[in-house]
C-alpha atoms as a PDB file:
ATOM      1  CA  UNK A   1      11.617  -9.819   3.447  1.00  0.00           C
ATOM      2  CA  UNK A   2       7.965 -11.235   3.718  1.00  0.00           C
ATOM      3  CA  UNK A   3       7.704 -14.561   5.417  1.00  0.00           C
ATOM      4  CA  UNK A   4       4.267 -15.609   3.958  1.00  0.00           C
ATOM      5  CA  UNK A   5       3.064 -15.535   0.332  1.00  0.00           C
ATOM      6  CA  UNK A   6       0.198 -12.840   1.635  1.00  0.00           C
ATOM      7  CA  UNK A   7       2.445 -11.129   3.438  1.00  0.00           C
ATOM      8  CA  UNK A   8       4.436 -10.430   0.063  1.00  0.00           C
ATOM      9  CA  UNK A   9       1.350  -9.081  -1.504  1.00  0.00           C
ATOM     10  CA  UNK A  10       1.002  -7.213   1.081  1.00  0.00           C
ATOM     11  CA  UNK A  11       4.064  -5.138   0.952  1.00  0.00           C
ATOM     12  CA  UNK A  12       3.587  -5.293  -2.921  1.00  0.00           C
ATOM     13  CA  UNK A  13       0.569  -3.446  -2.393  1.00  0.00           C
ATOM     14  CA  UNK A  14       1.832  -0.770   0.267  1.00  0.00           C
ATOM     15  CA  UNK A  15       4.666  -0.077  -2.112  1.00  0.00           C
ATOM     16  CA  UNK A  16       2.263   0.369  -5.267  1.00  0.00           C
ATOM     17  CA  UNK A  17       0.448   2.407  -2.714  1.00  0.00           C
ATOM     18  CA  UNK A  18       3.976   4.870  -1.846  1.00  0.00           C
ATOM     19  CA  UNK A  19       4.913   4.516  -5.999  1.00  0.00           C
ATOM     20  CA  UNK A  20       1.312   6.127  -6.856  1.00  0.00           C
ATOM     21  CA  UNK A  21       1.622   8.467  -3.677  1.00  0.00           C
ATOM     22  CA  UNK A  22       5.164  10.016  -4.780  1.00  0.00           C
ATOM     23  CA  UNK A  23       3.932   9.771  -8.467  1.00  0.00           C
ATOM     24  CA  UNK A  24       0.616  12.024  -8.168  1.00  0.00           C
ATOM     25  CA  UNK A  25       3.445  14.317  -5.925  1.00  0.00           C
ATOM     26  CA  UNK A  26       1.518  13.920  -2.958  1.00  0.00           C
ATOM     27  CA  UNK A  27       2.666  14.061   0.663  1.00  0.00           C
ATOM     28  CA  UNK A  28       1.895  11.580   3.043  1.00  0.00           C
ATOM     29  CA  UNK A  29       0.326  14.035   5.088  1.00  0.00           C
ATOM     30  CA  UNK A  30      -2.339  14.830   2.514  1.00  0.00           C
ATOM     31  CA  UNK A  31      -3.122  11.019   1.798  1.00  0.00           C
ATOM     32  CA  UNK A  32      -3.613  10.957   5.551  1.00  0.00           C
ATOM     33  CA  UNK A  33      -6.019  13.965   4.987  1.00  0.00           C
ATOM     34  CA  UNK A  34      -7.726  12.270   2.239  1.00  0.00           C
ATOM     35  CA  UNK A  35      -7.839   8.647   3.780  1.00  0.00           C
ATOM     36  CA  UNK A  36      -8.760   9.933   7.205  1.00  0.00           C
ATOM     37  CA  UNK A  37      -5.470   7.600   8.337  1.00  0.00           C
ATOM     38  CA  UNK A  38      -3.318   8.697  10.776  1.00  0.00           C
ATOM     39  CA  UNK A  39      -0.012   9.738   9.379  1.00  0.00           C
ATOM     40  CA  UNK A  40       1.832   8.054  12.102  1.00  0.00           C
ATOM     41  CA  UNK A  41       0.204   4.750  10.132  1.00  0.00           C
ATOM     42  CA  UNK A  42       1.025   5.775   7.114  1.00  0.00           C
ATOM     43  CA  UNK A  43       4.505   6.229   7.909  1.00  0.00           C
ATOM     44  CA  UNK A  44       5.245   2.766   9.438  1.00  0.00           C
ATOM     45  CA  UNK A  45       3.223   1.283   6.640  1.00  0.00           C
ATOM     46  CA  UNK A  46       5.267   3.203   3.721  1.00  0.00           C
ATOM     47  CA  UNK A  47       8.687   2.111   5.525  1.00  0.00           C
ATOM     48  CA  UNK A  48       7.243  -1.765   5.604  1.00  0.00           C
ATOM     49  CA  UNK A  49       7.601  -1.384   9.874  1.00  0.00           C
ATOM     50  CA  UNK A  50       3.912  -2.261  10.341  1.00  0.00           C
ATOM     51  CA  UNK A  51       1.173  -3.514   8.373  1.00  0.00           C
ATOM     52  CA  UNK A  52      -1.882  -1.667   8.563  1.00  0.00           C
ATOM     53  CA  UNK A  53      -5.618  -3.133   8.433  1.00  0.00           C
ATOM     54  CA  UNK A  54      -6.770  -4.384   5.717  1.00  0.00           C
ATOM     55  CA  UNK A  55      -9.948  -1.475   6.141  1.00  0.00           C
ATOM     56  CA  UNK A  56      -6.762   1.519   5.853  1.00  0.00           C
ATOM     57  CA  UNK A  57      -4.852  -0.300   2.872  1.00  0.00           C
ATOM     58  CA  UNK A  58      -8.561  -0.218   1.101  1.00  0.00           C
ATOM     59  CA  UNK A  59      -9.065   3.804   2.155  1.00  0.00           C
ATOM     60  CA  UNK A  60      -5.468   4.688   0.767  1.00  0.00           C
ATOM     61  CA  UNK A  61      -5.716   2.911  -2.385  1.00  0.00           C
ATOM     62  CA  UNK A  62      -9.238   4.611  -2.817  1.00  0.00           C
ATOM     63  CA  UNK A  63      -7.848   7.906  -1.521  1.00  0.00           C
ATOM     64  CA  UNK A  64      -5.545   7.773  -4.489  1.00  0.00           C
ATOM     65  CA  UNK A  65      -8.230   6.516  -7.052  1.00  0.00           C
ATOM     66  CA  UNK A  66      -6.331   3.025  -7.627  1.00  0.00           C
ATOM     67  CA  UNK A  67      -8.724   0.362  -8.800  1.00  0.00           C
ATOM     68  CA  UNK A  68      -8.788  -2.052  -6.110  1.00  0.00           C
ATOM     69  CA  UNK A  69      -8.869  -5.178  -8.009  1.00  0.00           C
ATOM     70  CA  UNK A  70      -6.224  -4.406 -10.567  1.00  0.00           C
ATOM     71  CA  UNK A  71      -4.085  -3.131  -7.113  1.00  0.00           C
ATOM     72  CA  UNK A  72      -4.359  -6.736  -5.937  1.00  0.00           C
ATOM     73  CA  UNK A  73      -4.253  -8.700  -8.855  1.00  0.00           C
ATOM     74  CA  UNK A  74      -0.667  -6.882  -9.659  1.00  0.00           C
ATOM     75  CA  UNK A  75       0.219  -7.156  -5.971  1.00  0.00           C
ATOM     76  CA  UNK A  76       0.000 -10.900  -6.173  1.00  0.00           C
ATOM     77  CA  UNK A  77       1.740 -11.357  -9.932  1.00  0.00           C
ATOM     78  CA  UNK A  78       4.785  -8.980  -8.371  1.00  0.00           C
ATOM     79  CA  UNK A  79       4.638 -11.271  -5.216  1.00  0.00           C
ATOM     80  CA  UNK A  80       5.342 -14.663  -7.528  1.00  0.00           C
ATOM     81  CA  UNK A  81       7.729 -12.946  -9.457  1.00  0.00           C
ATOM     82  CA  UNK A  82       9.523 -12.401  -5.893  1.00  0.00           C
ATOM     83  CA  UNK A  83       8.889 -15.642  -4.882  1.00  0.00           C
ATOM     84  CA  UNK A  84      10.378 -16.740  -8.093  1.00  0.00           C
END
């Protein structure tokens, strides 16, 4: 459970980022191909065990064509919802 309000969009937007992943039915290990980020990182990040830089969140979301702004702006409506 996030401890911080941008920690919560955070995670929202590393699990948007595994929903669109599994959805195109693409493996982690081509994402890594296509982000250039290691898979070890992606792996931790996916499973919420470490948060990544801000710079690799940006590459995977681009490696998967998600429109950054709308990414954040529904990361941070799904993190109030949370919050309640």
């Amino acid at each position: 459970m996030p401890s911080t309000a941008s920690e919560a969009i955070v995670h929202a937007i590393l699990l948007r980022i595994v929903e669109e992943r599994k959805s195109a039915g693409m493996s982690q290990e081509r994402l890594a191909e296509l982000s250039s980020i290691d898979l070890g990182v992606i792996s931790r990040a996916e499973h919420l065990l470490r948060i990544p830089a801000m710079a690799s969140i940006l590459d995977l979301a681009q490696a998967l064509d998600l429109d950054l702004s709308q990414l954040l702006a529904d990361a941070i409506k799904e993190a109030e919802k949370q919050a309640g």
